[in-house]
C-alpha atoms as a PDB file:
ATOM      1  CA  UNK A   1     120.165 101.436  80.500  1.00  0.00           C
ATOM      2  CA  UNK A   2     117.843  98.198  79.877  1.00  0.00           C
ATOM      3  CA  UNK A   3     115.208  97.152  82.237  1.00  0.00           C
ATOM      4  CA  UNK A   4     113.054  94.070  82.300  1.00  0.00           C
ATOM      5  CA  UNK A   5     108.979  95.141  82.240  1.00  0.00           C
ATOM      6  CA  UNK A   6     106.790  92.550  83.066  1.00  0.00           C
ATOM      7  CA  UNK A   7     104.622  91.177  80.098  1.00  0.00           C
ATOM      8  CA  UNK A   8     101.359  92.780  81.548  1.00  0.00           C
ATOM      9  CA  UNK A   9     103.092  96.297  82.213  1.00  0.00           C
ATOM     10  CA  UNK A  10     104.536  95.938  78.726  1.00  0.00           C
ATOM     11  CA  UNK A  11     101.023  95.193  77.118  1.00  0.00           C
ATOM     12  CA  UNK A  12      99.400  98.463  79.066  1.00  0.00           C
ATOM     13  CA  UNK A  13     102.112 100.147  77.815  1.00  0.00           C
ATOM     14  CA  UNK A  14     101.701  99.628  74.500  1.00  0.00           C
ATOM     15  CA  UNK A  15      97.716  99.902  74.524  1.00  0.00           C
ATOM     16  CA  UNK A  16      98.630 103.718  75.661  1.00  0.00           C
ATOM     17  CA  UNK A  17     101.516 104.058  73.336  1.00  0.00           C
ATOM     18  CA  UNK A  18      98.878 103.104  70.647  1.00  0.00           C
ATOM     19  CA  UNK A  19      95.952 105.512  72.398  1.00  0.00           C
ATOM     20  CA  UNK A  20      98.121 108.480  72.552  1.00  0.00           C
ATOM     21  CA  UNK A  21      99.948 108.758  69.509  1.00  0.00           C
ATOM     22  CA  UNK A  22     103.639 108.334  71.405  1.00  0.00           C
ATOM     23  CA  UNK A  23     106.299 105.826  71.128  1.00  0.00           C
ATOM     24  CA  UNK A  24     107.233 103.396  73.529  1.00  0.00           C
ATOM     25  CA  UNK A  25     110.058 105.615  74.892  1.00  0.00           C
ATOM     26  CA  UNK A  26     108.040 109.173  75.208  1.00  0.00           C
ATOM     27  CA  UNK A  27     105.711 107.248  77.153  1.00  0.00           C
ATOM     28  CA  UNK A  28     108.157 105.686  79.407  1.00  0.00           C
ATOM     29  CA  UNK A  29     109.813 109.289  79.648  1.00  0.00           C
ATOM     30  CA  UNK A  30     106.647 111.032  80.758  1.00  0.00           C
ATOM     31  CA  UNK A  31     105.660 108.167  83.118  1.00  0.00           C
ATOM     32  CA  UNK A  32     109.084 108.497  85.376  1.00  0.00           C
ATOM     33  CA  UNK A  33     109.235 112.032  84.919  1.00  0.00           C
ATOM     34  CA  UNK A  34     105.430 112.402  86.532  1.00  0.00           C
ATOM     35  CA  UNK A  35     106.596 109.770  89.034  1.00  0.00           C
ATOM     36  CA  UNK A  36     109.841 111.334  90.416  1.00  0.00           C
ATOM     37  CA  UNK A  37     107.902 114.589  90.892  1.00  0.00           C
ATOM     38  CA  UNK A  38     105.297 112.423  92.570  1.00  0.00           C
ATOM     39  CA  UNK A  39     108.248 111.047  94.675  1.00  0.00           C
ATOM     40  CA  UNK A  40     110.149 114.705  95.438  1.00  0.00           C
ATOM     41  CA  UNK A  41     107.205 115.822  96.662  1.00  0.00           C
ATOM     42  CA  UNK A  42     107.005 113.020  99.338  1.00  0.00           C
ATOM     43  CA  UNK A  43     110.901 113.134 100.303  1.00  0.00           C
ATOM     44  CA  UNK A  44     110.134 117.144 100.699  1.00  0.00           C
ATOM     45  CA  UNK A  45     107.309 116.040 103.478  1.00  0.00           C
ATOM     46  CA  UNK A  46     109.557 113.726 104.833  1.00  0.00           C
ATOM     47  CA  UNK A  47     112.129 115.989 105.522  1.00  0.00           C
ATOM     48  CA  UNK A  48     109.495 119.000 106.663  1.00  0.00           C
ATOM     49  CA  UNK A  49     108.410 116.668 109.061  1.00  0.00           C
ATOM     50  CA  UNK A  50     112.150 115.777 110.418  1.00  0.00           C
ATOM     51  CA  UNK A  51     112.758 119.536 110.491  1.00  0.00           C
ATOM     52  CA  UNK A  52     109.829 119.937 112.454  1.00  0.00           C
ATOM     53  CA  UNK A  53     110.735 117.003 114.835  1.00  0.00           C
ATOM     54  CA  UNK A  54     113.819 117.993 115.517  1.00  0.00           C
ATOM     55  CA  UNK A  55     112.714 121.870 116.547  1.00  0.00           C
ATOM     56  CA  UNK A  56     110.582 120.065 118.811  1.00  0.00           C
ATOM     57  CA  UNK A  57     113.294 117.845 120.545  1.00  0.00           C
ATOM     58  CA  UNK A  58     115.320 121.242 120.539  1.00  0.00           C
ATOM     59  CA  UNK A  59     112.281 123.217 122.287  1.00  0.00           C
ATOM     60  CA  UNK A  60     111.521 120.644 124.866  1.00  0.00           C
ATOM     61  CA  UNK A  61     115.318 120.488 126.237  1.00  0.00           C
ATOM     62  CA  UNK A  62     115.528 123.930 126.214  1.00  0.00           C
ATOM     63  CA  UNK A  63     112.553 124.244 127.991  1.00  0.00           C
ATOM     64  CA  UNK A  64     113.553 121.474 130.370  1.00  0.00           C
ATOM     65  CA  UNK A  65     116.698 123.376 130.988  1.00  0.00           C
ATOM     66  CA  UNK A  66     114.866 126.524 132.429  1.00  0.00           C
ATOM     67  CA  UNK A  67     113.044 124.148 134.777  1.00  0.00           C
END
């Protein structure tokens, strides 16, 4: 897979490449891997907080039911 990084993303990326001792692709490597656990750990809230909707859509008909 290729991508196009902008030219200032690219320089950053080097600069830390250069300050931590790890080529261009270890770097890249670590950065998505931190970002997609970043990332699962939103979709997991998202879908907490459907779960959580929903039971409460659930309760409140049932409830309505009894009334």
């Amino acid at each position: 897979m290729q991508i196009e990084i902008p030219k200032e993303v690219s320089k950053n990326m080097e600069k830390a490449s250069q300050e931590l001792g790890l080529d261009k692709k270890e770097l890249i490597a670590r950065a998505i891997t931190l970002y997609l656990h970043s990332i699962q750990e939103h979709i997991d809230l998202k879908y907490e907080i459907e779960a959580w909707e929903k039971a409460g859509i659930e309760d409140s008909i049932n409830f309505e039911k009894q009334v």
